[in-house]
N, C-alpha and C. Protein backbone atom coordinates (compact mmCIF):
# COMPACT_ATOMS: atom_id res chain seq x y z
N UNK A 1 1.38 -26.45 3.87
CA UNK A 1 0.82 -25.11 4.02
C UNK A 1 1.66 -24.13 3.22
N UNK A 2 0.94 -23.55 2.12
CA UNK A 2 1.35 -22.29 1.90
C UNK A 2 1.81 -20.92 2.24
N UNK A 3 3.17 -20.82 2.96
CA UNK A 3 3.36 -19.73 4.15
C UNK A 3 3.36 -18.35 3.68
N UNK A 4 3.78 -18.55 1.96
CA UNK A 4 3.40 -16.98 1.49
C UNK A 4 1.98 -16.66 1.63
N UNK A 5 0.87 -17.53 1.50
CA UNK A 5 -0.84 -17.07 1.18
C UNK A 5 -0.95 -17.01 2.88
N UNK A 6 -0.19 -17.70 3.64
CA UNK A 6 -0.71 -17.55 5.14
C UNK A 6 -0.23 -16.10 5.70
N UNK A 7 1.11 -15.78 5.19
CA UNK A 7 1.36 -14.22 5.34
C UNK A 7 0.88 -13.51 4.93
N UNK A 8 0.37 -13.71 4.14
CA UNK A 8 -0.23 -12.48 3.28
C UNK A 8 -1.58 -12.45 3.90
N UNK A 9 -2.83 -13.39 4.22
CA UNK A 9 -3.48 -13.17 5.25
C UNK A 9 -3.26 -12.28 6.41
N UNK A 10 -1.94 -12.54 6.95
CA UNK A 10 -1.74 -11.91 8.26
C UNK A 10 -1.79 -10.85 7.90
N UNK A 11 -1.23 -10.23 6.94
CA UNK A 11 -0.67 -8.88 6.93
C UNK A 11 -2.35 -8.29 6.66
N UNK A 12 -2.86 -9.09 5.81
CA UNK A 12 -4.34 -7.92 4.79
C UNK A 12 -5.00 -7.78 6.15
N UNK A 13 -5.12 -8.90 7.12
CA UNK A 13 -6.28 -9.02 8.32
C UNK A 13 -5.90 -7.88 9.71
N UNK A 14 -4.44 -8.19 9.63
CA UNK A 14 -3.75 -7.57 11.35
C UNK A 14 -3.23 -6.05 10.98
N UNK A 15 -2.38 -5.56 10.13
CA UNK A 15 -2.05 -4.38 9.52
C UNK A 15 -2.90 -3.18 9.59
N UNK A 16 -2.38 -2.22 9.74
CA UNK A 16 -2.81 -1.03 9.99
C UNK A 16 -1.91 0.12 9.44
N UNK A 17 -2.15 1.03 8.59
CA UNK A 17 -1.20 2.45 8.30
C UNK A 17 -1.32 3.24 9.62
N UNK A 18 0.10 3.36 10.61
CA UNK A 18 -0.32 4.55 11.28
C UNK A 18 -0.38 5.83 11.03
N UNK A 19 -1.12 6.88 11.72
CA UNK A 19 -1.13 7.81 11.59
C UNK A 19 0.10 8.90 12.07
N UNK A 20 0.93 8.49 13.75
CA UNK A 20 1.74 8.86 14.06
C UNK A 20 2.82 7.22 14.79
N UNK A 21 3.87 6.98 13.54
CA UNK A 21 4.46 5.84 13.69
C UNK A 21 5.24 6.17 15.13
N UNK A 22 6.09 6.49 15.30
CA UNK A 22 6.52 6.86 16.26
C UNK A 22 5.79 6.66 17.94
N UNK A 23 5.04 7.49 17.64
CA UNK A 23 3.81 6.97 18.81
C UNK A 23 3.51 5.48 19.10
N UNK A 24 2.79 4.83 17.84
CA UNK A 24 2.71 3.49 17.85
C UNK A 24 3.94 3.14 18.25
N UNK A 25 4.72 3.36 18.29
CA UNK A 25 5.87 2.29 18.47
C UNK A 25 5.99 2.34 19.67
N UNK A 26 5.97 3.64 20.92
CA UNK A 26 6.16 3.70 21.87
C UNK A 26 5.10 3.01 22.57
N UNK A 27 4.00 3.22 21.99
CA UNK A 27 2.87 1.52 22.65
C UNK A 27 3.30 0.63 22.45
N UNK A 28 3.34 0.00 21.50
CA UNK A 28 4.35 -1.41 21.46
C UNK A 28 5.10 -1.53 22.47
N UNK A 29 6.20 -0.72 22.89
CA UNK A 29 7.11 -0.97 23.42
C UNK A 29 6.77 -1.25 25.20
N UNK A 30 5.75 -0.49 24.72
CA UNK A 30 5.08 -0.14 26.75
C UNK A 30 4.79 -1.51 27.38
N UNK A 31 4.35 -1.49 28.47
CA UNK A 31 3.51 -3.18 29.15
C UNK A 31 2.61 -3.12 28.46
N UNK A 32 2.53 -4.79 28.61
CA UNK A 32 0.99 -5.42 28.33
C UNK A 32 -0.08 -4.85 28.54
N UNK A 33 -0.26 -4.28 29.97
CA UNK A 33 -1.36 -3.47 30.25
C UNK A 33 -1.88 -2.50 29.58
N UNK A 34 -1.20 -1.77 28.84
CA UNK A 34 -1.24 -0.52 28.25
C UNK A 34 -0.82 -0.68 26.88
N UNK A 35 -0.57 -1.55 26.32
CA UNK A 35 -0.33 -2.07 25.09
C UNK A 35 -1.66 -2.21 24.32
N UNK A 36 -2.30 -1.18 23.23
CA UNK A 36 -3.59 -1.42 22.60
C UNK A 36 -3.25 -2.04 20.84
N UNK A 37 -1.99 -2.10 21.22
CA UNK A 37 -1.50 -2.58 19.39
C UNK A 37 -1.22 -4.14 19.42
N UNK A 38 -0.62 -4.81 20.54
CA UNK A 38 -0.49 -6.08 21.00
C UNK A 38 -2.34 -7.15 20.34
N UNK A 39 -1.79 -7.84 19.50
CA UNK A 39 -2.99 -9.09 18.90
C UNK A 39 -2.39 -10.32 18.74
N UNK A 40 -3.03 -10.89 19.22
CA UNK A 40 -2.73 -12.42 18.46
C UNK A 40 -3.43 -12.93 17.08
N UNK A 41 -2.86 -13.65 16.77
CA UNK A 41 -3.43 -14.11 15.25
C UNK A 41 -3.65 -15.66 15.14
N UNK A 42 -4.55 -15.88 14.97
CA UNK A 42 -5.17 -17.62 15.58
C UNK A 42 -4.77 -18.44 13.28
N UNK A 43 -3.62 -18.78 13.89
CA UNK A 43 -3.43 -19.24 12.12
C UNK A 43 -4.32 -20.49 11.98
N UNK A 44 -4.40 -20.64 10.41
CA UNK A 44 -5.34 -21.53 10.10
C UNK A 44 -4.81 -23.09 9.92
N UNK A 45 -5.91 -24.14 10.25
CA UNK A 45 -5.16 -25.36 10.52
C UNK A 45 -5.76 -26.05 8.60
N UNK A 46 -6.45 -25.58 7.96
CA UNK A 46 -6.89 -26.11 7.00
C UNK A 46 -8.05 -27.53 6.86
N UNK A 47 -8.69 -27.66 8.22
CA UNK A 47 -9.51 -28.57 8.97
C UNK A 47 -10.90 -27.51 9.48
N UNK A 48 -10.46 -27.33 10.82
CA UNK A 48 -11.32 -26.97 11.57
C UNK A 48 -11.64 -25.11 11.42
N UNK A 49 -9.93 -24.62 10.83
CA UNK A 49 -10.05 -23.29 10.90
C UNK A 49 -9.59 -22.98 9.41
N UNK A 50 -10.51 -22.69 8.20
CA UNK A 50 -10.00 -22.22 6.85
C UNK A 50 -9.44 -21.14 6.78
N UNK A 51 -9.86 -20.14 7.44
CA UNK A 51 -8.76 -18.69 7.51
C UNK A 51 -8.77 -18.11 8.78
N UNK A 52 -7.38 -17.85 8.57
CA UNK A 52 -6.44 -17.93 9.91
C UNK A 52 -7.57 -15.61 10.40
N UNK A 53 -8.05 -15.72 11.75
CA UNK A 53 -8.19 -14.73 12.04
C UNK A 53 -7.24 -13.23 13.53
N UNK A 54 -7.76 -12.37 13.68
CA UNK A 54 -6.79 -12.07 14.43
C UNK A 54 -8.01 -11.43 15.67
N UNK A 55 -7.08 -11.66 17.55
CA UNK A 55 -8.26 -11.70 17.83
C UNK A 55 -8.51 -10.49 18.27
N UNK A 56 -9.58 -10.13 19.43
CA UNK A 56 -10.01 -8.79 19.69
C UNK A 56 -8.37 -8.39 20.86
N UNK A 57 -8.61 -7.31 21.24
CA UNK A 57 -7.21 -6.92 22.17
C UNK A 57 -7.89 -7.57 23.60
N UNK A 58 -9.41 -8.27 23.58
CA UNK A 58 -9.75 -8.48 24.89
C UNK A 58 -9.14 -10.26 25.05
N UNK A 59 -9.17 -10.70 23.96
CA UNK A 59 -8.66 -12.26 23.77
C UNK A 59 -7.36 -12.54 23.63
N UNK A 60 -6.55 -11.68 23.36
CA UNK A 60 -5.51 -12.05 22.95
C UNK A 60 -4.55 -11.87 24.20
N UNK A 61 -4.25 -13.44 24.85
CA UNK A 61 -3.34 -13.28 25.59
C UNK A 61 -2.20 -13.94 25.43
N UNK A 62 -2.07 -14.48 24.30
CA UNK A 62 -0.89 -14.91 24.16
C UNK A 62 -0.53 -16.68 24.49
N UNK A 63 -1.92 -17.00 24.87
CA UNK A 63 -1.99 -18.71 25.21
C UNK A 63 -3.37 -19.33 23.96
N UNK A 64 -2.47 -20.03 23.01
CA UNK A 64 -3.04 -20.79 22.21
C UNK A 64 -4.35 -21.76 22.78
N UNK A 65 -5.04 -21.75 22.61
CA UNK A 65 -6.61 -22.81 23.34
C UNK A 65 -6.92 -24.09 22.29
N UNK A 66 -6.54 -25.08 23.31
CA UNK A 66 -6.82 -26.47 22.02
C UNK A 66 -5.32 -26.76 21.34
N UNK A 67 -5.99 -26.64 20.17
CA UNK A 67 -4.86 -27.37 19.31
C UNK A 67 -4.60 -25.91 17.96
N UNK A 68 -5.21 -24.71 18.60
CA UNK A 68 -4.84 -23.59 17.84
C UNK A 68 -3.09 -23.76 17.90
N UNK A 69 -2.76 -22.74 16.72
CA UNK A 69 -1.55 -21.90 16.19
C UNK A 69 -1.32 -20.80 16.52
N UNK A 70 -0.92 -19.82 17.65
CA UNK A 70 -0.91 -18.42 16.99
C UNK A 70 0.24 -17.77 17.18
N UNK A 71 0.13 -16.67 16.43
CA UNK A 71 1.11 -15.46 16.12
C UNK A 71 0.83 -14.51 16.84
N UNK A 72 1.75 -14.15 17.84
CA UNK A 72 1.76 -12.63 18.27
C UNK A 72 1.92 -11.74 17.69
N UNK A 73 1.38 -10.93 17.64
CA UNK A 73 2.00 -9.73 16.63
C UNK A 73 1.81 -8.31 17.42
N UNK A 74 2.87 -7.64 17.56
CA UNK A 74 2.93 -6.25 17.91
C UNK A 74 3.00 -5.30 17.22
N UNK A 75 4.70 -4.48 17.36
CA UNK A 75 4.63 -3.16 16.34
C UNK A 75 4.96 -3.94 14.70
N UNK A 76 5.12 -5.40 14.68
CA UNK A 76 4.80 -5.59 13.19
C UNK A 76 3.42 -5.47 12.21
N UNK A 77 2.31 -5.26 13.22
CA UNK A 77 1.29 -4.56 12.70
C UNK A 77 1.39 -3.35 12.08
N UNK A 78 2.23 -2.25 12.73
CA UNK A 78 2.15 -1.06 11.82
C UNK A 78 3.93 -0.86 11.31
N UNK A 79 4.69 -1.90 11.38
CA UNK A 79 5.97 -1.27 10.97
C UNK A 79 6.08 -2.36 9.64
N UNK A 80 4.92 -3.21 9.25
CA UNK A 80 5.25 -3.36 7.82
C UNK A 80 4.72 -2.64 7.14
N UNK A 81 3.35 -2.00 7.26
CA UNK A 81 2.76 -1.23 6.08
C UNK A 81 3.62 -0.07 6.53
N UNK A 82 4.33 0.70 7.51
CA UNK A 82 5.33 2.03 6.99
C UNK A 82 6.58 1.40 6.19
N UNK A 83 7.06 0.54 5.71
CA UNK A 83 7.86 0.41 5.10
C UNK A 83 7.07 0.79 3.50
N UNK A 84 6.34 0.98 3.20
CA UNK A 84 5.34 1.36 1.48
C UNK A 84 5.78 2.94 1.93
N UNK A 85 6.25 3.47 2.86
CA UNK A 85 6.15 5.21 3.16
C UNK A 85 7.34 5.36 3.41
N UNK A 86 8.92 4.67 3.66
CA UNK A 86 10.03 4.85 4.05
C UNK A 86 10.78 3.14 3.66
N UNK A 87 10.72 2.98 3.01
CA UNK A 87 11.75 2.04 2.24
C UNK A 87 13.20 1.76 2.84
N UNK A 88 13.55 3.38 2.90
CA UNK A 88 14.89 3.09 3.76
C UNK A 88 15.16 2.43 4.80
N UNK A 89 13.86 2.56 5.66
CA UNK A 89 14.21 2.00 6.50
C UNK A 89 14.49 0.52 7.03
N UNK A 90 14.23 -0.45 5.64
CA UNK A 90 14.97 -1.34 5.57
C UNK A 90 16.21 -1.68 4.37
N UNK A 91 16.44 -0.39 4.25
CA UNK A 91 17.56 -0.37 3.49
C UNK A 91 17.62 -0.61 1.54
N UNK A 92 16.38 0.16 1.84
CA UNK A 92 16.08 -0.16 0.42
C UNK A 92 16.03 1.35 -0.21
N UNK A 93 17.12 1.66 -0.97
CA UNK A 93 16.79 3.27 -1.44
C UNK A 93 16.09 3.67 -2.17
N UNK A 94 14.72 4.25 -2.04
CA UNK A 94 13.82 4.26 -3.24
C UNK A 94 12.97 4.94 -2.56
N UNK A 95 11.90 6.14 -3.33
CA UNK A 95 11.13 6.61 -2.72
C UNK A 95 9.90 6.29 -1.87
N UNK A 96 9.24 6.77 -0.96
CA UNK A 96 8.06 5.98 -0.42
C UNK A 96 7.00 6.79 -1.22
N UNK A 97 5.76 6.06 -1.05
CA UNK A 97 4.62 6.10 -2.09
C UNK A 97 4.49 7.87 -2.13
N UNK A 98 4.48 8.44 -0.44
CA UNK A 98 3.93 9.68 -1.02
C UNK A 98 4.95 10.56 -1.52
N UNK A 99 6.01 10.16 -1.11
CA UNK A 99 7.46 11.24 -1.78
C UNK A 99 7.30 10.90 -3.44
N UNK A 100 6.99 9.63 -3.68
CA UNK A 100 6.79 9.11 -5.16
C UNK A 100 5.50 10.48 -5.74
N UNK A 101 4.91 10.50 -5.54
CA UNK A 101 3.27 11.18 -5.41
C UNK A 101 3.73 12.61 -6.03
N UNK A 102 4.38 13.15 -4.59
CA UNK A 102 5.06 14.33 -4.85
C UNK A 102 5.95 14.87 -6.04
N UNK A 103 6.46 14.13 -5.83
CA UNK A 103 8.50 14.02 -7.04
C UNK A 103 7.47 14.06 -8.35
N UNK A 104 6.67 12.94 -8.82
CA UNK A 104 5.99 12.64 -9.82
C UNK A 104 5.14 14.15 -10.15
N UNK A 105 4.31 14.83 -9.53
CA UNK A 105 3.84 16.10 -9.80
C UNK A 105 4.16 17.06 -9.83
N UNK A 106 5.04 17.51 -8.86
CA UNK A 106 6.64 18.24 -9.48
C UNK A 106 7.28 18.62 -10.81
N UNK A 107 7.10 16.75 -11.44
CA UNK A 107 8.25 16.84 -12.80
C UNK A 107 6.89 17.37 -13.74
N UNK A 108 5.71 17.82 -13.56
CA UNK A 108 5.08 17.89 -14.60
C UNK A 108 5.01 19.52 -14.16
N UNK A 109 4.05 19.97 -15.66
CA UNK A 109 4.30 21.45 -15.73
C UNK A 109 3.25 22.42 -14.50
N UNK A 110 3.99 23.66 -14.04
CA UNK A 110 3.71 24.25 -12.82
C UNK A 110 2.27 24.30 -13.09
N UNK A 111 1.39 24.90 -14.46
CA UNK A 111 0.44 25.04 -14.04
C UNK A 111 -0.60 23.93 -13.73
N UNK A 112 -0.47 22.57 -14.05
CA UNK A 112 -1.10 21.71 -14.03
C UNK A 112 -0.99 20.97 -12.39
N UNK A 113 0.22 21.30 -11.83
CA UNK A 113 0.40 20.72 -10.31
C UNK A 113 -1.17 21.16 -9.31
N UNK A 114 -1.74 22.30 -9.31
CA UNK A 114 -3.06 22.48 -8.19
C UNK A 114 -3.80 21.47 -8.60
N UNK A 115 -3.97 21.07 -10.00
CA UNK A 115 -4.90 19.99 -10.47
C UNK A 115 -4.74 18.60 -10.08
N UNK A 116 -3.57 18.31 -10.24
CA UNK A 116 -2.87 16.93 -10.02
C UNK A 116 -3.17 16.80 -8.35
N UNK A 117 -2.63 17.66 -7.57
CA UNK A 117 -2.89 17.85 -6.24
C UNK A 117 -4.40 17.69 -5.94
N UNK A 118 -5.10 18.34 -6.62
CA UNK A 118 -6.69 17.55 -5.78
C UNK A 118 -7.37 16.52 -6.58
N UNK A 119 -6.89 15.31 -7.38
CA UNK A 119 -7.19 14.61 -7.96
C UNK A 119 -6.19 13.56 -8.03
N UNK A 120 -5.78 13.34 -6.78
CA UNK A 120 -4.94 11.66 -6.46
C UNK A 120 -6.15 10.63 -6.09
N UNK A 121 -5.46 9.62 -7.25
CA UNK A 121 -6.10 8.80 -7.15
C UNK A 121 -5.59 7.39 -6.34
N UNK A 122 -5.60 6.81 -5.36
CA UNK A 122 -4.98 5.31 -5.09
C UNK A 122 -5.89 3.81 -5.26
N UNK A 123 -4.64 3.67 -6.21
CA UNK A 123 -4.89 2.44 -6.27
C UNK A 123 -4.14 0.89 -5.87
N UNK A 124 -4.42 0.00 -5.95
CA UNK A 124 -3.63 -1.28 -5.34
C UNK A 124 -4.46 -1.93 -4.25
N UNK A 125 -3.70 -3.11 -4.13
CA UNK A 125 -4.62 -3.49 -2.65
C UNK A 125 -4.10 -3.24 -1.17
N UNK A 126 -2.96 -2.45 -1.52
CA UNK A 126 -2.26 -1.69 0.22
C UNK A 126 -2.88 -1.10 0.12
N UNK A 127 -4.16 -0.45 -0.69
CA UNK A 127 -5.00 0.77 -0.29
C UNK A 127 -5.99 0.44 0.95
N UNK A 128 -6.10 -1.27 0.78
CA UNK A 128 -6.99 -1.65 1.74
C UNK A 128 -6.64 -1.32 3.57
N UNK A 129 -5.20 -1.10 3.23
CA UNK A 129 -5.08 -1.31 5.04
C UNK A 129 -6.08 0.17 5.16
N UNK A 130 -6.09 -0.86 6.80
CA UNK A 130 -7.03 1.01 7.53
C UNK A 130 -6.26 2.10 7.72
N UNK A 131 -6.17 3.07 7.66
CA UNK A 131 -5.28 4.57 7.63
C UNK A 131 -4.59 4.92 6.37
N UNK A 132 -4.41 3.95 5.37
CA UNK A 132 -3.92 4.33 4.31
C UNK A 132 -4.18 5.60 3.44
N UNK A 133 -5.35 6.09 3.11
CA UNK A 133 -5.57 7.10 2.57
C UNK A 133 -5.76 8.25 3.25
N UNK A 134 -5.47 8.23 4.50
CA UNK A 134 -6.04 9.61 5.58
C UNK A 134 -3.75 9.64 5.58
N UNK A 135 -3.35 8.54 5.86
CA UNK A 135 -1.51 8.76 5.80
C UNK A 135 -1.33 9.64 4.68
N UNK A 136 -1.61 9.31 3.63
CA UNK A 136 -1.48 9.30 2.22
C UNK A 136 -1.65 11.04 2.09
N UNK A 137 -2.62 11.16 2.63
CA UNK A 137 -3.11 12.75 2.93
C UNK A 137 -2.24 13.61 3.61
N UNK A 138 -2.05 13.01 4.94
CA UNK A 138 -1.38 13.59 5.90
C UNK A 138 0.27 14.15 5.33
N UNK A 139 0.55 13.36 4.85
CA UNK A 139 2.29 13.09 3.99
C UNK A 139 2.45 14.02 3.28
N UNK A 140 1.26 13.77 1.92
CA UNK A 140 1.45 14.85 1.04
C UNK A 140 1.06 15.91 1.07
N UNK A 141 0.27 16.32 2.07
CA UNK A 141 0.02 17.78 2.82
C UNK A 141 0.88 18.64 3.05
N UNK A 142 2.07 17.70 3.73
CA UNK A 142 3.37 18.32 4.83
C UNK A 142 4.22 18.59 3.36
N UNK A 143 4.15 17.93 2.41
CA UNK A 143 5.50 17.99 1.76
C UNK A 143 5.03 18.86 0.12
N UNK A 144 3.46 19.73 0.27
CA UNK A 144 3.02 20.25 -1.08
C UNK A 144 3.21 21.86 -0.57
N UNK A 145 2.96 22.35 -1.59
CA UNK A 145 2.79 23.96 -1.47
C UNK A 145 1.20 23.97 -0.51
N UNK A 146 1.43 25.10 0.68
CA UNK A 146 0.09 25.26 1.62
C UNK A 146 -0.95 25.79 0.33
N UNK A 147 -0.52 26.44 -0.73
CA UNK A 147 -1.52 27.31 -1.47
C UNK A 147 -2.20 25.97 -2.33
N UNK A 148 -1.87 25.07 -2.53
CA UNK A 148 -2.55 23.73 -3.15
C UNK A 148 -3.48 22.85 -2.17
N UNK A 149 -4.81 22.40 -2.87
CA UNK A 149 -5.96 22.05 -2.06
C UNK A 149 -5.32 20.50 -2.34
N UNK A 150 -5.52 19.68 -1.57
CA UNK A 150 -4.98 18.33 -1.99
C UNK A 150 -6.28 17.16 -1.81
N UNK A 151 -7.19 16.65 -2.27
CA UNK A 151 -7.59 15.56 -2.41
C UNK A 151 -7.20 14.08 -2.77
N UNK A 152 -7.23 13.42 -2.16
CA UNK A 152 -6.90 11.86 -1.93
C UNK A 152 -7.97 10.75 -2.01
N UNK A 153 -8.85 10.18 -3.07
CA UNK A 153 -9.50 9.07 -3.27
C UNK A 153 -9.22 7.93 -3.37
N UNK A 154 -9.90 6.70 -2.67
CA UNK A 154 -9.57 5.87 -3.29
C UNK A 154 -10.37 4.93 -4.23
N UNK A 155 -10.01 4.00 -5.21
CA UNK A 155 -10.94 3.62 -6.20
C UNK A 155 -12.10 2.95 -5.59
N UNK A 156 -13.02 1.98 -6.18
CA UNK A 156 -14.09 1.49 -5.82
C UNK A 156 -13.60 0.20 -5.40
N UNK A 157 -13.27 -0.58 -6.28
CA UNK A 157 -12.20 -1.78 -5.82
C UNK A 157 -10.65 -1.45 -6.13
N UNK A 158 -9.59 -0.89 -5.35
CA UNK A 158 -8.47 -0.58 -5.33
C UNK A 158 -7.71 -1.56 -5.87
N UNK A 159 -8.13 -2.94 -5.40
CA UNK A 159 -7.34 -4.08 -6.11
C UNK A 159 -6.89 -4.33 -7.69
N UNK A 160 -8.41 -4.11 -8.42
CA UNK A 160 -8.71 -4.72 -9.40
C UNK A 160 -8.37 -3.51 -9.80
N UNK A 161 -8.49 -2.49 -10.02
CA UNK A 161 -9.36 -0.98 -10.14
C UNK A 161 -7.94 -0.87 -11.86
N UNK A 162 -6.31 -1.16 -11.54
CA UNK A 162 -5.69 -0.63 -12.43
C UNK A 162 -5.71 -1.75 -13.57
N UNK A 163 -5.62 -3.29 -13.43
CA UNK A 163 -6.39 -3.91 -14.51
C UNK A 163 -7.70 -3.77 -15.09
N UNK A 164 -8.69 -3.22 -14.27
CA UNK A 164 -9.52 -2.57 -15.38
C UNK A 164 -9.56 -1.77 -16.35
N UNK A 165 -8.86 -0.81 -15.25
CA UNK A 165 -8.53 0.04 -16.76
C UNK A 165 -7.66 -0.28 -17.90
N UNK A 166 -6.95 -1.07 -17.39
CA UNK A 166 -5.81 -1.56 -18.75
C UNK A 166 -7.04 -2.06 -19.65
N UNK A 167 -7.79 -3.35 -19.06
CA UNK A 167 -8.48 -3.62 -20.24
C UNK A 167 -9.27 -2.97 -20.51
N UNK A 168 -9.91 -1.77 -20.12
CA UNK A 168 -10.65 -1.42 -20.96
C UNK A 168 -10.22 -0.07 -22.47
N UNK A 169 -8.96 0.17 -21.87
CA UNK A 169 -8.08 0.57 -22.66
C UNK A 169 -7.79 -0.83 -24.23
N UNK A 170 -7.51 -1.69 -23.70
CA UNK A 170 -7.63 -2.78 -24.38
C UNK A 170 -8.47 -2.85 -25.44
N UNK A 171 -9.73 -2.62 -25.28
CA UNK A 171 -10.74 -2.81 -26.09
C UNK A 171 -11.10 -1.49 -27.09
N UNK A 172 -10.24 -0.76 -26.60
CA UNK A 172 -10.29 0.62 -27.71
C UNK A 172 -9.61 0.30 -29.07
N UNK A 173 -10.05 0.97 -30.40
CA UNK A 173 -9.97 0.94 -31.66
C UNK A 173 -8.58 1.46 -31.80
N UNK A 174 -8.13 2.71 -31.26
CA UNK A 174 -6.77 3.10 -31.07
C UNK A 174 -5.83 2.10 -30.43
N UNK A 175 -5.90 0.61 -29.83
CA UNK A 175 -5.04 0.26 -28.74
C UNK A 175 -3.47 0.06 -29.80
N UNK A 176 -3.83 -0.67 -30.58
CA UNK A 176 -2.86 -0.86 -31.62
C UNK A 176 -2.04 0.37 -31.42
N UNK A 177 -2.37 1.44 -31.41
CA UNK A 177 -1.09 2.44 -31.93
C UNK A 177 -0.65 2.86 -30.90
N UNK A 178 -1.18 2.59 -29.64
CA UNK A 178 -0.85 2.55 -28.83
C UNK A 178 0.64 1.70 -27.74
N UNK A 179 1.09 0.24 -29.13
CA UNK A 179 1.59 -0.22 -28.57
C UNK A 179 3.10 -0.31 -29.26
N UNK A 180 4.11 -0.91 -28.45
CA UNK A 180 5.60 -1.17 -29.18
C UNK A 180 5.40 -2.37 -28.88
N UNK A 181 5.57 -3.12 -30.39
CA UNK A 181 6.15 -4.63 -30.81
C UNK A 181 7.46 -4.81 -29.72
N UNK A 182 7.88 -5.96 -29.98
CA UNK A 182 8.96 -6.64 -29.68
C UNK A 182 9.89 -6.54 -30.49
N UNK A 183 9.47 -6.35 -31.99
CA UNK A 183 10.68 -6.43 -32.63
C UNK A 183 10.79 -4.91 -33.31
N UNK A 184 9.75 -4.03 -32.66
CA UNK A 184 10.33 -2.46 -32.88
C UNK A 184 11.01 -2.37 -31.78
N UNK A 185 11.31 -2.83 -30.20
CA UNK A 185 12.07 -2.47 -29.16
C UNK A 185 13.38 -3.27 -29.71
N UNK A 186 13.04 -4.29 -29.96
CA UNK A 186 15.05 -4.65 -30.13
C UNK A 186 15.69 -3.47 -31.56
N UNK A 187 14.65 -3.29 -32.10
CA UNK A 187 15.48 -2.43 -33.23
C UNK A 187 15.74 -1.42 -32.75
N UNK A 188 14.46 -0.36 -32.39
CA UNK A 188 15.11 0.86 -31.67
C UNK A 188 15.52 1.69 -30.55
N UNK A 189 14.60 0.30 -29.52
CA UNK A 189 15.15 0.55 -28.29
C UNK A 189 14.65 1.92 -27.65
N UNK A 190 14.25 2.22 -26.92
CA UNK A 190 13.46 3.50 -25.91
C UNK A 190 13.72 4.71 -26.97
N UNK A 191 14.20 4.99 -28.26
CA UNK A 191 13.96 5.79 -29.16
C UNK A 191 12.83 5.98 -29.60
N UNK A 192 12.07 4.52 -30.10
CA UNK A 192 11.11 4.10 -30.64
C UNK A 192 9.65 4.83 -29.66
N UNK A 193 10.10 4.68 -28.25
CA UNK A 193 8.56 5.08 -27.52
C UNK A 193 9.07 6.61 -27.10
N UNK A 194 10.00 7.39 -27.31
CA UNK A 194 10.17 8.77 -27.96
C UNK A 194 9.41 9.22 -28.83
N UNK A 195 9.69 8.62 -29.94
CA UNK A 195 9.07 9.23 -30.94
C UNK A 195 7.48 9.08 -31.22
N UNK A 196 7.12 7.83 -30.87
CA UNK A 196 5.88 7.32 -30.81
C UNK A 196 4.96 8.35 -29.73
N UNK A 197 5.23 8.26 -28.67
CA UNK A 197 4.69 9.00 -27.64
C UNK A 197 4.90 10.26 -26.64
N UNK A 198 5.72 10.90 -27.44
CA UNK A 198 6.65 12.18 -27.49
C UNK A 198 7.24 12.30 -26.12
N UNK A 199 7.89 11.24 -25.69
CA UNK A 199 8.44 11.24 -24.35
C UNK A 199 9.73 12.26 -23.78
C-alpha cells in the first residue's frame, strides 16, 4: 500500500479550512457527545474497498465492522489545512498563504493595490478543501486597508487551472523571448532575467 496516495486521500476527503480555529479546537477537545468534528475514516483494503471513505458523525464510533481499517480523526481535520495559514506553527518560518497575498500586493505600486485587492485569484488543489476561499477572505479582510473592496475567486478547476495557463502561454509566438537558456543562467546568473524582464 501506498501510504503517501492513502494520506493524501485522507486529507482531500476528511479536511476542512476552519473558519474560527480556535473554536474548532475547543470541540475537539470537548466529549464525544458534543464533539461534531470527531470522524472516522474507513481506509481502503484494495479488494473489497478501492477508496478509503470518511464516515457520517452518525457512524463513526470508533469500532471498525468486519475486517475494515479505520482512522480516527479529530482536530487533525482542521489543524492540517491551518498549517497553509500559519506555518509557524509547526515551526516552519515562512509566510501563510494570506499574509503571502498581502506582503505580495503591498510590494507593488499604491495605485494598483484596490485592483489587486478585488481580483484574487486561487489557485491549487488546497483550494478544494471546504472553507478555503470564504478563510482566504476572512484573513485578508482583517489584514487590508477597510477603504479596499476585496474579492476572492476561485478558478474553474483550481488543480489544473496554473498548468494551463503555463501551456497556453506555451503556445504563444512570443514564448521564446520569454525564456532564459541554461547556458545564459550559468553565464549571467539573475542579471540576465534583470535585464531581460526589467526586474
Amino acid at each position: 500500500m501506498d501510504e503517501t496516495y492513502v494520506i493524501n486521500q485522507v486529507k482531500e476527503d476528511a479536511c476542512y479550512v476552519s473558519q474560527d480555529f480556535n473554536a474548532d479546537m475547543a470541540i475537539a477537545r470537548g466529549n464525544k457527545q458534543e464533539n461534531t468534528i470527531l470522524r472516522d475514516y474507513v481506509l481502503p483494503d484494495f479488494t473489497t474497498i478501492k477508496r478509503g471513505y470518511v464516515r457520517s458523525l452518525e457512524e463513526s464510533t470508533g469500532k471498525a465492522t468486519g475486517s475494515e481499517q479505520i482512522v480516527r480523526l479529530n482536530n487533525e481535520r482542521v489543524s492540517v489545512p491551518e498549517l497553509l495559514f500559519y506555518p509557524s506553527d509547526v515551526g516552519i518560518q515562512e509566510m501563510g498563504i494570506t499574509e503571502a497575498i498581502v506582503h505580495s500586493i503591498n510590494k507593488c505600486p499604491e495605485e494598483t493595490r484596490p485592483h489587486l485587492y478585488r481580483n484574487i485569484l486561487l489557485t491549487g488543489g488546497n483550494c478544494n478543501f471546504p472553507g478555503f476561499k470564504d478563510r482566504v477572505y476572512k484573513d485578508v479582510r482583517s489584514m487590508s486597508p477597510d477603504e479596499y473592496d476585496i474579492n476572492v475567486t476561485i478558478a474553474k478547476n483550481p488543480t489544473t487551472y496554473a498548468w494551463r495557463g503555463g501551456a497556453a502561454i506555451s503556445r504563444s509566438a512570443h514564448f521564446p523571448e520569454m525564456l532564459v537558456t541554461k547556458r545564459e543562467w550559468e553565464e549571467d546568473g539573475f542579471t540576465i532575467c534583470q535585464e531581460r524582464f526589467n526586474v
